[in-house]
N, C-alpha and C. Protein backbone atom coordinates (compact mmCIF):
# COMPACT_ATOMS: atom_id res chain seq x y z
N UNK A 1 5.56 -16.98 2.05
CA UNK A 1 5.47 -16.29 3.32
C UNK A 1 4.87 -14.90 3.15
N UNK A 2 5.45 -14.22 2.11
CA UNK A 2 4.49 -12.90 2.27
C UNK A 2 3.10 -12.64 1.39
N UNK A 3 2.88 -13.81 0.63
CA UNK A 3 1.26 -14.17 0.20
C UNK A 3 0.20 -14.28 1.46
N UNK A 4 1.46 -14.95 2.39
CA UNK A 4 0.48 -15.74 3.58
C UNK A 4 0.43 -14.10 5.09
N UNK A 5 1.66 -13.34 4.77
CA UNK A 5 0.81 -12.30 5.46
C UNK A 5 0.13 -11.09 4.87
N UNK A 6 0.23 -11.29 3.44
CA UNK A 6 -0.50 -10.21 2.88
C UNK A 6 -2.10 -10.49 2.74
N UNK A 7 -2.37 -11.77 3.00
CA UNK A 7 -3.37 -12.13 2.87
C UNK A 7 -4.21 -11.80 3.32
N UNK A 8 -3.74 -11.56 4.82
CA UNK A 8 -4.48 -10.46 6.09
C UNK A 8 -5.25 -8.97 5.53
N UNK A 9 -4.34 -8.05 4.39
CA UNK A 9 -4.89 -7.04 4.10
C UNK A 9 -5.69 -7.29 2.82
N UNK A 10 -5.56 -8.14 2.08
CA UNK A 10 -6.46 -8.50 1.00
C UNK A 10 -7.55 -9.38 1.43
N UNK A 11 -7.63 -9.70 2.26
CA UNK A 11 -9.09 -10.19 2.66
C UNK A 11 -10.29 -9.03 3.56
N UNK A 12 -9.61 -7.62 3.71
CA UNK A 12 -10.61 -6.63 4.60
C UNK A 12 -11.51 -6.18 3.33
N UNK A 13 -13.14 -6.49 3.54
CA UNK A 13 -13.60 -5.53 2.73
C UNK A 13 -13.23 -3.72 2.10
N UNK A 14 -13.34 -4.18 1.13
CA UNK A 14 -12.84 -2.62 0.27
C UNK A 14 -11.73 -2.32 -0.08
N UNK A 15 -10.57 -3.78 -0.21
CA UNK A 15 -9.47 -3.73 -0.23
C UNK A 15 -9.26 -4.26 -2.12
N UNK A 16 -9.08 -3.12 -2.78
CA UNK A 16 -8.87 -3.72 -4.27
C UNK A 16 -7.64 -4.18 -4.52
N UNK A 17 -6.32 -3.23 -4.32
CA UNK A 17 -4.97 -3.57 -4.49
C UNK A 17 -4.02 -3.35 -3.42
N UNK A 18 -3.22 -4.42 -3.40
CA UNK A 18 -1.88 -4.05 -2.13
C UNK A 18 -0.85 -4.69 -3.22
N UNK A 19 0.04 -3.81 -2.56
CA UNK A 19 1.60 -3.80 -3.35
C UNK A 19 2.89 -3.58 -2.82
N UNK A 20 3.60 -4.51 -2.67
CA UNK A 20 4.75 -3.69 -1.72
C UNK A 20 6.29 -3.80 -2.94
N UNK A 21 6.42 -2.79 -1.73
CA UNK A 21 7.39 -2.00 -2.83
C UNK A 21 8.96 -2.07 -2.53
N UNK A 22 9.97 -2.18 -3.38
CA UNK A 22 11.28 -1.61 -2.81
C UNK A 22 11.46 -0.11 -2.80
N UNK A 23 12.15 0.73 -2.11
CA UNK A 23 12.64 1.98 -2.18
C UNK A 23 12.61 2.39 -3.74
N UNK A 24 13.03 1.84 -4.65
CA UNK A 24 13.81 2.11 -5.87
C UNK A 24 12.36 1.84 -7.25
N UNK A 25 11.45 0.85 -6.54
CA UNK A 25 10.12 0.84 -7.51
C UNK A 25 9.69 -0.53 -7.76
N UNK A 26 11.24 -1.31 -7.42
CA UNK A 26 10.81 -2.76 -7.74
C UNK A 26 9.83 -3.45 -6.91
N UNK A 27 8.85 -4.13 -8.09
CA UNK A 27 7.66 -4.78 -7.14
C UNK A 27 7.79 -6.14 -6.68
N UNK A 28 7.87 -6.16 -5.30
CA UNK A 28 8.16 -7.22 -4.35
C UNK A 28 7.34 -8.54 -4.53
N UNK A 29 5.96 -8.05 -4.47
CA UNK A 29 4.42 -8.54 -4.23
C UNK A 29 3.41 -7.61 -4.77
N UNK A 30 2.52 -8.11 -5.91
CA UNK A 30 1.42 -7.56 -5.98
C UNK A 30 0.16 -8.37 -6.04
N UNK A 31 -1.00 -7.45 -5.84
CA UNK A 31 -2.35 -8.23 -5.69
C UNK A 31 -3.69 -7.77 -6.06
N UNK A 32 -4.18 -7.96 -7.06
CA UNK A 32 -5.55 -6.78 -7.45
C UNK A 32 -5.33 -6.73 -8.74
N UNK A 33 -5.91 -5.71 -9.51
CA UNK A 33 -6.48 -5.79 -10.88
C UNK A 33 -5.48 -4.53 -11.28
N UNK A 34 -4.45 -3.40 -10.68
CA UNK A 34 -3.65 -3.03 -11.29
C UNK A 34 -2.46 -3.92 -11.43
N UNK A 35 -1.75 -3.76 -12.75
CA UNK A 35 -0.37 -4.45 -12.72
C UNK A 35 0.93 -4.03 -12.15
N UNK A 36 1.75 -4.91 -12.33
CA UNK A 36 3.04 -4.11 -11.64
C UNK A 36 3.94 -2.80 -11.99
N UNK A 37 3.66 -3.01 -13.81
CA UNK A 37 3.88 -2.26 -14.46
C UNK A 37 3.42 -0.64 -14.20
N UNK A 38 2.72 -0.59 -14.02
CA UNK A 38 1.53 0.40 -13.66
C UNK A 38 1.61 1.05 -12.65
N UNK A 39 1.92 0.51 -11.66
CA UNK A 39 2.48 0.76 -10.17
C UNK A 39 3.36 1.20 -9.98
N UNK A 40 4.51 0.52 -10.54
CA UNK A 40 6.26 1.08 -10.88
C UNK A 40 5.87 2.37 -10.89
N UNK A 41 5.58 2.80 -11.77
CA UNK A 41 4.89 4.01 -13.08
C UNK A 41 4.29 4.93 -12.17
N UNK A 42 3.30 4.80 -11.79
CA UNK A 42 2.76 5.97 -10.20
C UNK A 42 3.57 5.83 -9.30
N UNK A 43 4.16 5.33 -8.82
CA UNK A 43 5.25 4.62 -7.97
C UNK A 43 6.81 6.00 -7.98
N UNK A 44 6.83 6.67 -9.16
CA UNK A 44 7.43 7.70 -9.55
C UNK A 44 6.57 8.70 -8.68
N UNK A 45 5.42 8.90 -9.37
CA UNK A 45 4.80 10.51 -8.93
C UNK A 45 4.78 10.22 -7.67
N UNK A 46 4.68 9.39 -6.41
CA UNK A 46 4.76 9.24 -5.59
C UNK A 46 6.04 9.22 -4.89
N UNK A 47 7.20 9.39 -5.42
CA UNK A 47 8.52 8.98 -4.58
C UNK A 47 8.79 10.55 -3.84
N UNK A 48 7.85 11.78 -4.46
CA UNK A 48 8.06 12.89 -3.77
C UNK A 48 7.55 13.27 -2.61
N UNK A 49 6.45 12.57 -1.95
CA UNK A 49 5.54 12.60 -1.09
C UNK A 49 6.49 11.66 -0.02
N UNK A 50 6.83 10.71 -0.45
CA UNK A 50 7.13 9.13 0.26
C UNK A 50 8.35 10.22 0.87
N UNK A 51 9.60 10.70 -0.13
CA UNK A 51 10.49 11.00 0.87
C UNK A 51 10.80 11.96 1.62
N UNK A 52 9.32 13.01 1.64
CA UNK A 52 9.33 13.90 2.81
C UNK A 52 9.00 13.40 4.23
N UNK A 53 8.33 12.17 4.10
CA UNK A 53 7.80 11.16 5.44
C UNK A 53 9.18 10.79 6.62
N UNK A 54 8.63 10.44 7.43
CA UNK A 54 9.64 9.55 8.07
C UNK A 54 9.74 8.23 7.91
N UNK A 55 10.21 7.49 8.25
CA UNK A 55 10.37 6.07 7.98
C UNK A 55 9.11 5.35 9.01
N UNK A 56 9.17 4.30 9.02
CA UNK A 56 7.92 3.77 9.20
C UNK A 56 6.38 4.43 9.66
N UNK A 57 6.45 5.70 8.54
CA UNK A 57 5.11 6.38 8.40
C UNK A 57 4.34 5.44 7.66
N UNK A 58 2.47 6.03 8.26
CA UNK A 58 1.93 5.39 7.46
C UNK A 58 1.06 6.94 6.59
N UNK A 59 0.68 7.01 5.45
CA UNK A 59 0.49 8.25 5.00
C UNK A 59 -0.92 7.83 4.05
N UNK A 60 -2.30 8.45 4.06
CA UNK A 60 -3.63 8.37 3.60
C UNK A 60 -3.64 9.21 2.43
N UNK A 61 -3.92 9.02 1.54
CA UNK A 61 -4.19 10.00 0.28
C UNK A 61 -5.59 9.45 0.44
N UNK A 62 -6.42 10.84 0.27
CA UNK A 62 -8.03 10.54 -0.25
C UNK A 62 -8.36 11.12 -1.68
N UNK A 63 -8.65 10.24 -2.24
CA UNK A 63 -8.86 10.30 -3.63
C UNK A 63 -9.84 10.10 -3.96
N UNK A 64 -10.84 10.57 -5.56
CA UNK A 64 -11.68 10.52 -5.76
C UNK A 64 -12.65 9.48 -5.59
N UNK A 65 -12.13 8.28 -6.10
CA UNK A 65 -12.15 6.70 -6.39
C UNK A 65 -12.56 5.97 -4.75
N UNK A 66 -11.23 6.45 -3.83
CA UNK A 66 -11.26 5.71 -2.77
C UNK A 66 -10.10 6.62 -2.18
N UNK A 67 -8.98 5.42 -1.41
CA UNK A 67 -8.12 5.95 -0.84
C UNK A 67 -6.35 4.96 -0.67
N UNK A 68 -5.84 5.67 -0.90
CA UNK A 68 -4.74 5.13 -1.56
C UNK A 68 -3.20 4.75 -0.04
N UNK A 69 -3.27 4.34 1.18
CA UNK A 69 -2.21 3.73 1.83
C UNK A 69 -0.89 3.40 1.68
N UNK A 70 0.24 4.74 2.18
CA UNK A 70 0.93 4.09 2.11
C UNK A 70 1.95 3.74 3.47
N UNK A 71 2.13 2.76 3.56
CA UNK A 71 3.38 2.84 5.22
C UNK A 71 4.91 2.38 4.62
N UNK A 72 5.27 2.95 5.07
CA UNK A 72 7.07 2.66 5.10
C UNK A 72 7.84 1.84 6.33
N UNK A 73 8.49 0.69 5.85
CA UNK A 73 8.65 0.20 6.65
C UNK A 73 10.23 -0.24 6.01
N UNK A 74 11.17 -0.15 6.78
CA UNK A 74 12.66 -0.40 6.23
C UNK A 74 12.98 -0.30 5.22
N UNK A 75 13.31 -0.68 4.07
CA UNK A 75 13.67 -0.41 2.78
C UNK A 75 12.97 -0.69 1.95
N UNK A 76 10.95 -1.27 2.69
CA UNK A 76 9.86 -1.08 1.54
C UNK A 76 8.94 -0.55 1.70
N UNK A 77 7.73 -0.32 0.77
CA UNK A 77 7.20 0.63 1.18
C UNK A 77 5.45 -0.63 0.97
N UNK A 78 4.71 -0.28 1.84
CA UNK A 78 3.39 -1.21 1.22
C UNK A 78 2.59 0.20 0.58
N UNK A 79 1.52 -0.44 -0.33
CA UNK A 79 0.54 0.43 -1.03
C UNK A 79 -0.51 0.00 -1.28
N UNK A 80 -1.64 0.13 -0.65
CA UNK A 80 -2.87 -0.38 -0.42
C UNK A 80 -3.86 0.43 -0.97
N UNK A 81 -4.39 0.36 -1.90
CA UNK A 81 -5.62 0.93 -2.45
C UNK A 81 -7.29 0.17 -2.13
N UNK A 82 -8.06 1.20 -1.50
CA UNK A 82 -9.27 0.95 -1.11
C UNK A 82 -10.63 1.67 -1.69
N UNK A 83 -11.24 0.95 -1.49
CA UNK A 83 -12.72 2.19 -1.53
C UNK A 83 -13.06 2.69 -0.72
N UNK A 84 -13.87 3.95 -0.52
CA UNK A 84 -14.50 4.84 0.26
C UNK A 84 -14.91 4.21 1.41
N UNK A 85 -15.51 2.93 1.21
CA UNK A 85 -16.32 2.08 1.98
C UNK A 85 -15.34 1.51 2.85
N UNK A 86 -14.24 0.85 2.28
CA UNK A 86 -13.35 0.43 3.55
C UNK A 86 -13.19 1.17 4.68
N UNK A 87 -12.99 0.13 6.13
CA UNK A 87 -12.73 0.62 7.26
C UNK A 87 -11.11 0.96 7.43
N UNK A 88 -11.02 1.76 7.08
CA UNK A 88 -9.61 2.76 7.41
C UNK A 88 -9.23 2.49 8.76
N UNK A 89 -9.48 2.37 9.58
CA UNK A 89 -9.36 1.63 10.97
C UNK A 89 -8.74 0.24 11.17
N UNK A 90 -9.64 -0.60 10.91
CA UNK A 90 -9.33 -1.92 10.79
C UNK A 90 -8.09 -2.06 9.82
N UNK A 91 -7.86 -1.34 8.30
CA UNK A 91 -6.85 -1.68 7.85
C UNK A 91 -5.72 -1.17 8.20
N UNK A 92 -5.89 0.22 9.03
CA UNK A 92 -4.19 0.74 9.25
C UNK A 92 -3.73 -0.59 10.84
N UNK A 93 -4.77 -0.65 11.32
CA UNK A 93 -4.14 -1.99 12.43
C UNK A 93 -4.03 -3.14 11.86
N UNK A 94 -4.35 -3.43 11.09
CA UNK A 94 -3.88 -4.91 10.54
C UNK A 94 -2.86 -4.64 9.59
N UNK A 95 -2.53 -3.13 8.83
CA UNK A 95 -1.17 -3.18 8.09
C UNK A 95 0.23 -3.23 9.57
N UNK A 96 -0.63 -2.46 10.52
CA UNK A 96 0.62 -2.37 11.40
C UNK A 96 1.29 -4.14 12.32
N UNK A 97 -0.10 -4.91 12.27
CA UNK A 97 0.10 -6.19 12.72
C UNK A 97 1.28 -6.76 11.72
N UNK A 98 0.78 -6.61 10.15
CA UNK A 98 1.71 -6.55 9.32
C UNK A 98 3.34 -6.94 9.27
N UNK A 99 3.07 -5.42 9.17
CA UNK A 99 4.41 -4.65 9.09
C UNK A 99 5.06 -4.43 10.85
């Protein structure tokens, strides 16, 4: 079931990795060429950003590479990494169809 709605954000051009997350780091679902391991692991430097947010925020980091998505949604968090090229548009409405 959540292959079959994540599928939605891994099929938008410019979409390399999505990952969803528990609160705590554990990886739910992953998809793309980083591992889970790896994720956990940034998944830290990120828990300081995540818990100044509100809850079902969605929050854009622009990064060198591309751009890094994250939304909060009840007790997980999704994490979508893109390229420059992706439509940032199209994916924050189809994470919200989502989520």
């Amino acid at each position: 079931m959540i292959e079959e709605a994540m599928r939605q954000l891994t099929s938008i051009d410019g979409v390399q990795t999505v990952h969803l997350l528990e609160e705590d780091g554990f990886v739910v679902y992953s998809h793309g060429e980083a591992n889970a391991g790896s994720v956990s692991g940034d998944f830290t430097r990120w828990q300081t950003l995540l818990q100044t947010a509100e809850k079902k925020s969605m929050i854009t980091l622009v990064m060198e590479q591309g751009y890094l998505v994250f939304h909060m949604f009840g007790p997980q968090i999704l994490v979508v990494k893109c390229t420059r090229d992706a439509n940032l548009g199209a994916l924050r409405s189809t994470i919200r169809g989502v989520c």
